[in-house]
Protein backbone atom coordinates (compact mmCIF):
# COMPACT_ATOMS: atom_id res chain seq x y z
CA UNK A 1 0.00 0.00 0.00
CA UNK A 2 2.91 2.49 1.19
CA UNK A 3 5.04 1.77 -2.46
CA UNK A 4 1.40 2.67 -4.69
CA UNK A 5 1.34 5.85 -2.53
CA UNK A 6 4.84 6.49 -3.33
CA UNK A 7 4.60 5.68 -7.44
CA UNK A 8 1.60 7.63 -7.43
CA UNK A 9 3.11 10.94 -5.92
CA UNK A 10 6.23 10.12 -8.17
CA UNK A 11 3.59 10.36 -11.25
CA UNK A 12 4.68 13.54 -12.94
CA UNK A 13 0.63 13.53 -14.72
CA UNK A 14 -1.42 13.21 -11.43
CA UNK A 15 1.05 15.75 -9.13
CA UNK A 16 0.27 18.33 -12.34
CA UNK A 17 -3.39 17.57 -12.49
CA UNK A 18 -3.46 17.98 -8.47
CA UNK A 19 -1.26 21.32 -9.02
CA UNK A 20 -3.70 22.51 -11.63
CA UNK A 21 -7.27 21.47 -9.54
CA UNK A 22 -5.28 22.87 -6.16
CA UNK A 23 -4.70 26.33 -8.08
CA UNK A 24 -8.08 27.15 -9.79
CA UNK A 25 -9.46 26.03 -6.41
CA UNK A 26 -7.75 28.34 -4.71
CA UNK A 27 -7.84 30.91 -7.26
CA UNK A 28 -12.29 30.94 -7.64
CA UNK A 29 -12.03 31.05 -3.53
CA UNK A 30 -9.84 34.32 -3.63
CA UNK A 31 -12.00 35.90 -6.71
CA UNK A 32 -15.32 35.14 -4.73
CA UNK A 33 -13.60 36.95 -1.86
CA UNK A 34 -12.48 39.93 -4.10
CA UNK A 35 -15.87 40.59 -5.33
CA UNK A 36 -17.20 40.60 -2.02
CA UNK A 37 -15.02 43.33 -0.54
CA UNK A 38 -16.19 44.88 -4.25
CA UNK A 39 -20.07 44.94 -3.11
CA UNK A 40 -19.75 45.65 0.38
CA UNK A 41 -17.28 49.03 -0.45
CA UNK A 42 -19.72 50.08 -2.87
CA UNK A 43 -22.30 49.95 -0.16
CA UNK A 44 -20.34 51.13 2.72
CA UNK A 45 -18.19 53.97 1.41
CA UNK A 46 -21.00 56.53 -0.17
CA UNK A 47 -22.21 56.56 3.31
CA UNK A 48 -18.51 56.48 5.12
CA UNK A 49 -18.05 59.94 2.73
CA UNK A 50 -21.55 61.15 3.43
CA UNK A 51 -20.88 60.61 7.26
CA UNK A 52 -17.50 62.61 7.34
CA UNK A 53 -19.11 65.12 4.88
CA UNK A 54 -21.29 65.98 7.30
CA UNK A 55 -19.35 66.33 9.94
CA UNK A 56 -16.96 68.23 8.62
CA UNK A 57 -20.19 70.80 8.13
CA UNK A 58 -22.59 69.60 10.66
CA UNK A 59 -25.02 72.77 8.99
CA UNK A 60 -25.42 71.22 5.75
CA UNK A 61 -28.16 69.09 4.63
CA UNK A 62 -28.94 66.01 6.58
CA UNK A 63 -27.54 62.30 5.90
CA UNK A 64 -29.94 60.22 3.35
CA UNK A 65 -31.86 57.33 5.24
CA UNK A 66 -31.37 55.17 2.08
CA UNK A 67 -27.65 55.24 2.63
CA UNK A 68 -27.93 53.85 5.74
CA UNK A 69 -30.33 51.06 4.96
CA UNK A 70 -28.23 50.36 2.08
CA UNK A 71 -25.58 48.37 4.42
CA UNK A 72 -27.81 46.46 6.34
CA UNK A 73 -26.96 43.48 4.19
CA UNK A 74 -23.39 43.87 4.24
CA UNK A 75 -22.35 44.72 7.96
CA UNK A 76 -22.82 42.51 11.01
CA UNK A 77 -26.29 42.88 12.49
CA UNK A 78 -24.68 44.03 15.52
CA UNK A 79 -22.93 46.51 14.19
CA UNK A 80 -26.55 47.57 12.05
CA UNK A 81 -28.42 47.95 15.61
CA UNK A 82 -25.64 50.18 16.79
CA UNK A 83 -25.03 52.36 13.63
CA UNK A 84 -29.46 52.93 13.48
CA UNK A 85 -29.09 53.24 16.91
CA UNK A 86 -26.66 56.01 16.72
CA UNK A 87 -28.59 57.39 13.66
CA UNK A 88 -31.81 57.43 15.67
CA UNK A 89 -29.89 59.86 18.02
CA UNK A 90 -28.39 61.61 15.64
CA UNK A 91 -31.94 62.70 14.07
CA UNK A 92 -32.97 63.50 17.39
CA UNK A 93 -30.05 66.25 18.09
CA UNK A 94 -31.02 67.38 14.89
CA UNK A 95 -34.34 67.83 15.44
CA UNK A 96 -33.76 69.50 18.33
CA UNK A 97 -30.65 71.64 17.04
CA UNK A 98 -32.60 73.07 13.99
CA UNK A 99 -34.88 76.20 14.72
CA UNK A 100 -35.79 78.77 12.92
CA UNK A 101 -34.80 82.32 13.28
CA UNK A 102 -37.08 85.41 13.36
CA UNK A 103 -37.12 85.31 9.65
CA UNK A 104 -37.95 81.51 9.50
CA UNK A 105 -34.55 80.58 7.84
CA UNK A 106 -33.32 77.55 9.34
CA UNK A 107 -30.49 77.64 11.92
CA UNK A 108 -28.25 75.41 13.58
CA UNK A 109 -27.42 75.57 17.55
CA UNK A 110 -23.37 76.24 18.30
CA UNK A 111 -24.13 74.40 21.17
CA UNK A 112 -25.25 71.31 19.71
CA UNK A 113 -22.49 70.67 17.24
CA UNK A 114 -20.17 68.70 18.93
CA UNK A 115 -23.07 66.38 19.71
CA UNK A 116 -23.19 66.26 16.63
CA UNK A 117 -20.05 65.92 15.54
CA UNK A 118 -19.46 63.33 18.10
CA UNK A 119 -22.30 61.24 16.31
CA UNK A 120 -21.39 61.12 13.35
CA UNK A 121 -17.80 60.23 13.99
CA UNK A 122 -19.31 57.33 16.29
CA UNK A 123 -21.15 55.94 13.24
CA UNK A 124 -17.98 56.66 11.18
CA UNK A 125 -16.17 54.51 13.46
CA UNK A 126 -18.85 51.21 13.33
CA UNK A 127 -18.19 51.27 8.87
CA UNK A 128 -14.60 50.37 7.91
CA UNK A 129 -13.19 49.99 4.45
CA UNK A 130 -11.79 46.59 3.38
C-alpha cells in the first residue's frame, strides 16, 4: 500500500493535475472573496463619505436614510443595531438643534455641534473599508 502511494506521488501527470485542480481552487475562492469586498465598499463607502461630509459641516443638509439602509446586508447585524441606533440619536439632536430664526430661515445651535459631531464620527467609526 505504502510503495502505490509512493509511485503515485512520483507520477509527474497526477502531481500536475493535483497542481492545476489545487490552483483554480484556490484561485475561484480568492476571486469570490475579491468581489465581495467589491459589493460591500460600494455599499459602505457613499455613506462612510456622506458621514464625514457631514461632519466636517454639521449645517449642511442632513444624511440620506437610504444610505444607511443600504448596508444592512453587508455589515454585522450588531454593528446595524448600533449604527441605526446612533442614527436614531443623531436625528434627534437634529431635530432639536434646527430652529428657525425670526425670519424663519433655518439655523443650527453652536451648542449642539459637537453632539453632533461626536455622532457622526461614532457611526464613522462602526463602517470600515476593506
Amino acid at each position: 500500500m505504502f510503495d502505490l502511494t509512493i509511485e503515485l506521488l512520483q507520477n509527474p501527470i497526477l502531481t500536475g493535475v493535483f497542481g492545476v485542480l489545487t490552483g483554480a481552487l484556490l484561485g475561484h475562492r480568492f476571486s469570490l472573496s475579491r468581489d465581495k469586498r467589491k459589493e460591500y465598499n460600494e455599499v459602505v463607502v457613499p455613506l462612510k463619505s456622506a458621514i464625514r461630509k457631514k461632519a466636517n459641516d454639521p449645517s449642511s443638509c442632513s444624511l440620506d436614510p437610504a444610505l444607511v439602509s443600504a448596508v444592512q446586508f453587508k455589515i454585522s447585524d450588531s454593528d446595524y443595531q448600533k449604527l441605526t441606533n446612533e442614527y436614531r440619536k443623531y436625528g434627534e439632536i437634529m431635530r432639536e438643534a434646527i430652529s428657525p430664526d425670526d425670519w424663519g430661515v433655518p439655523q443650527l445651535k453652536v451648542e449642539l455641534v459637537p453632539q453632533i459631531v461626536e455622532s457622526l464620527n461614532k457611526m464613522d467609526s462602526l463602517l470600515k473599508v476593506r
